[in-house]
PDB file of N, CA and C in Angstrom:
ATOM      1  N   UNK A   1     -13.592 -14.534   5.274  1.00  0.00           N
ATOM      2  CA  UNK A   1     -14.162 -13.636   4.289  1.00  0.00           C
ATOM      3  C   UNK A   1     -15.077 -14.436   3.364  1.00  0.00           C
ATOM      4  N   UNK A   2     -16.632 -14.140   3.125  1.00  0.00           N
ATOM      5  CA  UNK A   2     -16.985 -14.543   2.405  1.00  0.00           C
ATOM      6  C   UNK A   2     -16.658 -13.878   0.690  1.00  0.00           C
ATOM      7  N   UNK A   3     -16.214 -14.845  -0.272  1.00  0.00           N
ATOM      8  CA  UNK A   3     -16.563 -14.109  -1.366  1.00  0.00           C
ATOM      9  C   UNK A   3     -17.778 -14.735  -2.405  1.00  0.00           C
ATOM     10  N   UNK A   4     -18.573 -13.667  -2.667  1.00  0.00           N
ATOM     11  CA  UNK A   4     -19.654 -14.028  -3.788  1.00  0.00           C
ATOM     12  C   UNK A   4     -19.191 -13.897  -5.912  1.00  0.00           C
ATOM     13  N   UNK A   5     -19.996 -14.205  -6.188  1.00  0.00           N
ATOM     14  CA  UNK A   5     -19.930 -13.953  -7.579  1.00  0.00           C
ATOM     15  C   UNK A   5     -21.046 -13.139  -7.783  1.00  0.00           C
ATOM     16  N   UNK A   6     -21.534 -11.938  -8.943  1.00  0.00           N
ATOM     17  CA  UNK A   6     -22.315 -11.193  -8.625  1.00  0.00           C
ATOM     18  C   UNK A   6     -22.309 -10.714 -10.676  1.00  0.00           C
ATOM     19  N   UNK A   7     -22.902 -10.349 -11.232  1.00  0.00           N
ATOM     20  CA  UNK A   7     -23.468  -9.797 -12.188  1.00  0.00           C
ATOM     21  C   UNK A   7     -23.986  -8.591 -12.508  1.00  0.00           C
ATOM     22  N   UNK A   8     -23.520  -7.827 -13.341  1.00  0.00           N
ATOM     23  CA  UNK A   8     -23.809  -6.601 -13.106  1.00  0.00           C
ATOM     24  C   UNK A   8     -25.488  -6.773 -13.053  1.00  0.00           C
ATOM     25  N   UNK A   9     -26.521  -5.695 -12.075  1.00  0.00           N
ATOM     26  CA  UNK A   9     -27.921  -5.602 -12.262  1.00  0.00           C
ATOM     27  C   UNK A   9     -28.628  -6.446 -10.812  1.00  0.00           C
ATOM     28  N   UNK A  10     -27.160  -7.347 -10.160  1.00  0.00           N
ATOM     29  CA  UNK A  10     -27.451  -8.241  -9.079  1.00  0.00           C
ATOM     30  C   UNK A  10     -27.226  -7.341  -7.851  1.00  0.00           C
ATOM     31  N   UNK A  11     -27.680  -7.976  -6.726  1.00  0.00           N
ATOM     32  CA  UNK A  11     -27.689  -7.226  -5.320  1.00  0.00           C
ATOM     33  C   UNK A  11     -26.990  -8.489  -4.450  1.00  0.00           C
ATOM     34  N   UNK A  12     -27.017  -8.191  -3.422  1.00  0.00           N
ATOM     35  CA  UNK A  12     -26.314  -8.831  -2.065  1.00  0.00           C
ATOM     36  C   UNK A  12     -27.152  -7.883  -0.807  1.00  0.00           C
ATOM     37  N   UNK A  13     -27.505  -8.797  -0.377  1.00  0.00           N
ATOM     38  CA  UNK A  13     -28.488  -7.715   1.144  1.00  0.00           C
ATOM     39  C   UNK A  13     -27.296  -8.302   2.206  1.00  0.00           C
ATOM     40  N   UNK A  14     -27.001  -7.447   3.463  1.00  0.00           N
ATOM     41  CA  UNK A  14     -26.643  -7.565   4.363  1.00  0.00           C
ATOM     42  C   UNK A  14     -27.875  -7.490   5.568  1.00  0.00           C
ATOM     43  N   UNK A  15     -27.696  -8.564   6.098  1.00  0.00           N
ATOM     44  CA  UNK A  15     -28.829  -8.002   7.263  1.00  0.00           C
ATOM     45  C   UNK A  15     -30.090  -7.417   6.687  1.00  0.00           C
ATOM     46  N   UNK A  16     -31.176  -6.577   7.563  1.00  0.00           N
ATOM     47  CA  UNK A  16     -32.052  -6.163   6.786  1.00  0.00           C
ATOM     48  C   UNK A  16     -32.313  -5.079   6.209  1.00  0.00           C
ATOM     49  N   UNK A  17     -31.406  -4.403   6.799  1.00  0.00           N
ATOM     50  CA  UNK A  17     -31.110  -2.673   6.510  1.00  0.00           C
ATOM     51  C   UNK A  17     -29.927  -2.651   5.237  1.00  0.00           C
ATOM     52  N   UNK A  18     -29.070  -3.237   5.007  1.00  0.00           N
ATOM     53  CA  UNK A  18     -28.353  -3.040   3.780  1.00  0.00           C
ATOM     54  C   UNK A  18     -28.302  -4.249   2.579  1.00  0.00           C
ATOM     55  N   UNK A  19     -28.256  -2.939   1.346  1.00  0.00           N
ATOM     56  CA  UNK A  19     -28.299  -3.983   0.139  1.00  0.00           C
ATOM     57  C   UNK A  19     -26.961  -3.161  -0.850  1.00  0.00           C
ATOM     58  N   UNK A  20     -26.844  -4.191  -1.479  1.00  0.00           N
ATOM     59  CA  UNK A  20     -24.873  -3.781  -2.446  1.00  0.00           C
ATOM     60  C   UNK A  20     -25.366  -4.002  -3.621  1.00  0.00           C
ATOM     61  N   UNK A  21     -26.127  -3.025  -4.668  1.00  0.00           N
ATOM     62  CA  UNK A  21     -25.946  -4.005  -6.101  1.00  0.00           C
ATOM     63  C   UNK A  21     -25.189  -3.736  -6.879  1.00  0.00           C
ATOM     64  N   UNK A  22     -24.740  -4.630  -7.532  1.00  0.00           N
ATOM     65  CA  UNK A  22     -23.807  -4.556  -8.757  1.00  0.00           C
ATOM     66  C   UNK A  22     -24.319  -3.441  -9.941  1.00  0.00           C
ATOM     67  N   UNK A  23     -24.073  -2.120 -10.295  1.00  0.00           N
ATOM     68  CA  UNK A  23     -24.125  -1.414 -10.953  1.00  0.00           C
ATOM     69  C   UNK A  23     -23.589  -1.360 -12.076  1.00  0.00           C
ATOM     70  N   UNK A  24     -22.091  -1.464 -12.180  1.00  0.00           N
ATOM     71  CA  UNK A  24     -21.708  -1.913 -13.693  1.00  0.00           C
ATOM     72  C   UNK A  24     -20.728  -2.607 -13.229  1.00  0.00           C
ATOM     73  N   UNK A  25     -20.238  -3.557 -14.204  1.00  0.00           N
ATOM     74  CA  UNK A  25     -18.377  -4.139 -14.038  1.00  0.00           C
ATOM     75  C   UNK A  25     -17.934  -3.478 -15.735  1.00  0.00           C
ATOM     76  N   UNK A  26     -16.779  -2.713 -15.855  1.00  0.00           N
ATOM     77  CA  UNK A  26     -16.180  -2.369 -16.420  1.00  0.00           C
ATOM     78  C   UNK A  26     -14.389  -3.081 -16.859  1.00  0.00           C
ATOM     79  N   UNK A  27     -13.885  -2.646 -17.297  1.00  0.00           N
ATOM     80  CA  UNK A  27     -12.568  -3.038 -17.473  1.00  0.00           C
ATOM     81  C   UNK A  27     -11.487  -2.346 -16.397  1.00  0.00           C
ATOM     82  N   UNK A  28     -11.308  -3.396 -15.377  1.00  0.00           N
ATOM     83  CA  UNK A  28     -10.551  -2.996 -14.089  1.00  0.00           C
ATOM     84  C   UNK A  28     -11.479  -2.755 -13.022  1.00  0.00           C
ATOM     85  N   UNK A  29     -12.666  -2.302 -13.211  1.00  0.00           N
ATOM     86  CA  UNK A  29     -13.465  -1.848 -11.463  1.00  0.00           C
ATOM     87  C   UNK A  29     -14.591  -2.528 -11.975  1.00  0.00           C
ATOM     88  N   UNK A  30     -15.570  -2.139 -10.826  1.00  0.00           N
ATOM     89  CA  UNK A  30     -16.372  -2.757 -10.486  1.00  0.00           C
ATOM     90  C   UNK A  30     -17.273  -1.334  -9.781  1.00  0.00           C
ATOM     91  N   UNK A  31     -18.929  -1.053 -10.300  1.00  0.00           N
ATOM     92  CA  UNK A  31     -19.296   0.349  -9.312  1.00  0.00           C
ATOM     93  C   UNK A  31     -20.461  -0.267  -8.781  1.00  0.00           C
ATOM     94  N   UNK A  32     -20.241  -0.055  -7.713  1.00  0.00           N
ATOM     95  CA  UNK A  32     -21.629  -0.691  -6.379  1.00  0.00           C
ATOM     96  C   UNK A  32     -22.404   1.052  -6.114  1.00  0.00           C
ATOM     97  N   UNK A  33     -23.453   0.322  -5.630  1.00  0.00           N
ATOM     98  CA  UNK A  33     -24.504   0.875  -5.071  1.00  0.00           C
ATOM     99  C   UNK A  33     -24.833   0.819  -4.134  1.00  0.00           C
ATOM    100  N   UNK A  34     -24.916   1.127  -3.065  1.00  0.00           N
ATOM    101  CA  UNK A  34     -25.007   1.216  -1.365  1.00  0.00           C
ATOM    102  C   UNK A  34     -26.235   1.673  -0.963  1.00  0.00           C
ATOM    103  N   UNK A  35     -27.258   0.971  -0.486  1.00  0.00           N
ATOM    104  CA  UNK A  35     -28.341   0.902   0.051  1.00  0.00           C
ATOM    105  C   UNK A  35     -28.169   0.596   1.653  1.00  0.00           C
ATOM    106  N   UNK A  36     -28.178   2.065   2.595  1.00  0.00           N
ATOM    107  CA  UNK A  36     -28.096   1.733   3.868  1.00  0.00           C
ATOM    108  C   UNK A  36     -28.845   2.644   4.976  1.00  0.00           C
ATOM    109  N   UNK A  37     -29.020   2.552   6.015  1.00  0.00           N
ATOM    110  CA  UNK A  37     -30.019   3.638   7.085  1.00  0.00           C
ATOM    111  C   UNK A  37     -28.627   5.061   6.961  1.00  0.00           C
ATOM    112  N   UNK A  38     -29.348   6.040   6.806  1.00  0.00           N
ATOM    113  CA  UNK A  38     -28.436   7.529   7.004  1.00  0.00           C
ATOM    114  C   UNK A  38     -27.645   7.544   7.853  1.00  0.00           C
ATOM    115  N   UNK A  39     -27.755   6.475   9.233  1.00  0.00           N
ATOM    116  CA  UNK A  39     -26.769   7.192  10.435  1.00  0.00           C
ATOM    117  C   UNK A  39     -25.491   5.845  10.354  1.00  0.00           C
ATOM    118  N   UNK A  40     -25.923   5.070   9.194  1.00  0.00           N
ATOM    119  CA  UNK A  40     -24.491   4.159   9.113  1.00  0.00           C
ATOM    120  C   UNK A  40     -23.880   4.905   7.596  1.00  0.00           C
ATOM    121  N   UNK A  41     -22.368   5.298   8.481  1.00  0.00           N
ATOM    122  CA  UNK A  41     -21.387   5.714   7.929  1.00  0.00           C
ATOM    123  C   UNK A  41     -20.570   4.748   7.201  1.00  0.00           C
ATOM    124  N   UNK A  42     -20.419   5.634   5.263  1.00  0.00           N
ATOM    125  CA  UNK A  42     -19.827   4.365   4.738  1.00  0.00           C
ATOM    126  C   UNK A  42     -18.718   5.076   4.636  1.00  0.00           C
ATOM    127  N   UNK A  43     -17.341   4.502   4.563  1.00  0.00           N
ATOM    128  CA  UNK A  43     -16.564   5.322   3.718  1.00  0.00           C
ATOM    129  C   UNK A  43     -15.778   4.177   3.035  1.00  0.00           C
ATOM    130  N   UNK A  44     -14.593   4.767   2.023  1.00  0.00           N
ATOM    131  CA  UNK A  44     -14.040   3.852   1.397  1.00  0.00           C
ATOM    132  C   UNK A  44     -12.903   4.049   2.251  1.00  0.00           C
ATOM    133  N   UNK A  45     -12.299   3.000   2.232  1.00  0.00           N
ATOM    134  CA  UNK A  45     -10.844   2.363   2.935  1.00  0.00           C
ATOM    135  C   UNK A  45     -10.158   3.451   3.144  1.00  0.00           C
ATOM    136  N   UNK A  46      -9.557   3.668   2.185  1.00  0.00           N
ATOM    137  CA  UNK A  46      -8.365   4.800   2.439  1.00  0.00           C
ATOM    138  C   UNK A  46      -8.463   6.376   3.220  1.00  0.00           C
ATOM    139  N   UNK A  47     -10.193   6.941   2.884  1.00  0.00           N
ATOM    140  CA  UNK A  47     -10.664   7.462   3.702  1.00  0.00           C
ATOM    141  C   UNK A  47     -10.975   6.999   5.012  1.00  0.00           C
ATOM    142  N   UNK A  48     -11.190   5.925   5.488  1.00  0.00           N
ATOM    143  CA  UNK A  48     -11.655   5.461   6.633  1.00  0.00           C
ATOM    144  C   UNK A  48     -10.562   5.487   7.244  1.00  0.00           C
ATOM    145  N   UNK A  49      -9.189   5.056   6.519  1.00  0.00           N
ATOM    146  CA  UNK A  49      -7.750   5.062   7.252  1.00  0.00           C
ATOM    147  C   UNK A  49      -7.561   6.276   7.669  1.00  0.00           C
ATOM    148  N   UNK A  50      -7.546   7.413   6.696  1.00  0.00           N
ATOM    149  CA  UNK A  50      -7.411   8.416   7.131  1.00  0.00           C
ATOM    150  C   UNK A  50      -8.254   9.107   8.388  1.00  0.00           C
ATOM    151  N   UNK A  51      -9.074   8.943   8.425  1.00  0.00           N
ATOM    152  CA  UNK A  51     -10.059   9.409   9.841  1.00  0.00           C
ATOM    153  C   UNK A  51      -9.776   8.987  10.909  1.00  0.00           C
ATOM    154  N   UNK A  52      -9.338   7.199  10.910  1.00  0.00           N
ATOM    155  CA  UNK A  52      -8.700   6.836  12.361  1.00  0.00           C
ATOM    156  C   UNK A  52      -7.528   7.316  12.432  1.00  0.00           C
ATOM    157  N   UNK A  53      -6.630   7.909  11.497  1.00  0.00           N
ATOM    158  CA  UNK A  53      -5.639   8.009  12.423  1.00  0.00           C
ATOM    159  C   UNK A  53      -5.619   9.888  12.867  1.00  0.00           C
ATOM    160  N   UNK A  54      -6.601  10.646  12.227  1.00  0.00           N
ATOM    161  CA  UNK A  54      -6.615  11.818  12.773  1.00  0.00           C
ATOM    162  C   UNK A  54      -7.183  12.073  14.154  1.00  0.00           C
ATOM    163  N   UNK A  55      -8.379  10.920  13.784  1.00  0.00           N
ATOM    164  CA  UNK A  55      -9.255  10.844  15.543  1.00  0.00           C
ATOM    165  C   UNK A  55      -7.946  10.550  16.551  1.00  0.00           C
ATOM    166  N   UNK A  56      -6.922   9.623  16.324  1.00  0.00           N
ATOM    167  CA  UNK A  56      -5.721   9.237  16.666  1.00  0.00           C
ATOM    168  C   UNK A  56      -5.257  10.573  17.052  1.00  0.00           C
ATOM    169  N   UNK A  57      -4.527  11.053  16.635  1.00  0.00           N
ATOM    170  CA  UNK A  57      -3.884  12.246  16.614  1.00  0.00           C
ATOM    171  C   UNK A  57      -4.307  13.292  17.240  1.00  0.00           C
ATOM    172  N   UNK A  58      -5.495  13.642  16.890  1.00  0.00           N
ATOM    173  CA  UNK A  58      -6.422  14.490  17.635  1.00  0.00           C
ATOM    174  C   UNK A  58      -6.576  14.297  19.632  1.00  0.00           C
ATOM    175  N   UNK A  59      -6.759  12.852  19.484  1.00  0.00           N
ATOM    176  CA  UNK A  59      -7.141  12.677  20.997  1.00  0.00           C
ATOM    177  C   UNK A  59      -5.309  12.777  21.743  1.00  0.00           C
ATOM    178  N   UNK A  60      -4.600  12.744  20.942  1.00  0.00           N
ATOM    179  CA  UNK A  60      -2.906  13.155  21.817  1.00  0.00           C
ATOM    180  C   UNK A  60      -3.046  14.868  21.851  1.00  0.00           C
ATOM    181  N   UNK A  61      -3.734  15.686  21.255  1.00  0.00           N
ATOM    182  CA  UNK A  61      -3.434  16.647  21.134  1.00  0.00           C
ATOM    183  C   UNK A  61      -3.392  17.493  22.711  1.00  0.00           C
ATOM    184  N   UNK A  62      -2.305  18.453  23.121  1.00  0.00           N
ATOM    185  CA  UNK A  62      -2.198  19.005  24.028  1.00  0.00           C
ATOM    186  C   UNK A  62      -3.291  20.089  24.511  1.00  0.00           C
ATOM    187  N   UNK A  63      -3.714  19.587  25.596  1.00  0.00           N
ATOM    188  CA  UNK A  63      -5.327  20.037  25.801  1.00  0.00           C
ATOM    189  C   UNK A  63      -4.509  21.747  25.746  1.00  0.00           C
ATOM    190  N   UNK A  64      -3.685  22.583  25.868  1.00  0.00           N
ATOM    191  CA  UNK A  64      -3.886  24.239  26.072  1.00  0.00           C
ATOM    192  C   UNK A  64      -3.651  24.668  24.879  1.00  0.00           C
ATOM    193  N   UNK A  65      -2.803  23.709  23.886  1.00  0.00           N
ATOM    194  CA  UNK A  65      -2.554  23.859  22.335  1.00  0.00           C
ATOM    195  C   UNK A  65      -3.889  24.072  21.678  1.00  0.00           C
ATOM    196  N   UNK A  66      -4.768  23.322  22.063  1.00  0.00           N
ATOM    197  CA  UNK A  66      -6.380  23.167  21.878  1.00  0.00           C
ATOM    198  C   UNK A  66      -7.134  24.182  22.107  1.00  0.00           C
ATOM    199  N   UNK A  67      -6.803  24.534  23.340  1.00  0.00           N
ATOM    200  CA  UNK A  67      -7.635  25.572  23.946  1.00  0.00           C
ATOM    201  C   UNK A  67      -7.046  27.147  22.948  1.00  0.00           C
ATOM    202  N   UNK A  68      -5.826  27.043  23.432  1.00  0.00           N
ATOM    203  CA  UNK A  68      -5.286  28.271  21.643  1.00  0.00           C
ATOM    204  C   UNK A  68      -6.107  28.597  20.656  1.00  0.00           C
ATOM    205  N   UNK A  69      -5.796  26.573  20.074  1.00  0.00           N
ATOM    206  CA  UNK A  69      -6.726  26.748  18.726  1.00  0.00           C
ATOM    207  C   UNK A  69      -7.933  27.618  18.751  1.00  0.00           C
ATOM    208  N   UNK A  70      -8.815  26.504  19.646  1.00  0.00           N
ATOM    209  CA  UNK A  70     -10.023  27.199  19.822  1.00  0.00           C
ATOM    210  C   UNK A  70     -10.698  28.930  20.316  1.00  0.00           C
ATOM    211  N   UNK A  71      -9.241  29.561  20.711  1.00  0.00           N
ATOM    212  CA  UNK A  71      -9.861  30.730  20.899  1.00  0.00           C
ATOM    213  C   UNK A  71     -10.068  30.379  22.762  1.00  0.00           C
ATOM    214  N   UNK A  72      -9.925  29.908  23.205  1.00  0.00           N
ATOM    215  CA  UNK A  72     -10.153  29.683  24.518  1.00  0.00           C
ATOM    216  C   UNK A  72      -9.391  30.156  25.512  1.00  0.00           C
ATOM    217  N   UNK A  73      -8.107  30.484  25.029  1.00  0.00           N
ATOM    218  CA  UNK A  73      -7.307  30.500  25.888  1.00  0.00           C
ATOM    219  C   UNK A  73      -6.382  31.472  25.165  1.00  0.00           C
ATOM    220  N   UNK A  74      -5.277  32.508  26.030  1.00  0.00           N
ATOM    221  CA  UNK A  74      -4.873  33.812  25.546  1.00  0.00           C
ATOM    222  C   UNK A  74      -3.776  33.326  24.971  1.00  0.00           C
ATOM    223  N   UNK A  75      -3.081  33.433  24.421  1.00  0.00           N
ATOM    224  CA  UNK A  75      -1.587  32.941  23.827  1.00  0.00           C
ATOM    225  C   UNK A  75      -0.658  34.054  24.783  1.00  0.00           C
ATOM    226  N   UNK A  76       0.422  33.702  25.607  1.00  0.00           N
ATOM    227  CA  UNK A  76       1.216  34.306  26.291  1.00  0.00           C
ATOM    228  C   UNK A  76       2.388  35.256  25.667  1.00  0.00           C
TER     229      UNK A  76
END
């Protein structure tokens, strides 16, 4: 892991397509700014956790349970 030191008003570029600047530091956080192309998806951690494990979940799902859901298929 790299770690930097950073100032509020400072940036960090990744590569050439993303830049991070330091927006404010406050008491306890820290608020960034995310400079990136539209089709890269940011999310924060805990959201991101949450998405893998639904994609998770989702792909066990019982393909006729599915088909239900969706209206696809008649319920008996």
């Amino acid at each position: 892991m790299l770690v930097l030191t950073r100032k509020a008003g400072q940036t960090i570029n990744i590569g050439d397509d993303i830049r991070i600047k330091i927006v404010e530091i406050g008491n306890g956080f820290v608020k960034l700014g995310i400079e990136a192309p539209r089709e890269m998806p940011i999310y924060r951690e805990e959201l991101y956790e949450k998405l893998k494990q639904l994609n998770i979940e989702s792909a066990r799902m019982d393909i006729d349970r599915l088909k239900t859901f969706l209206g696809l298929k008649q319920k008996d």
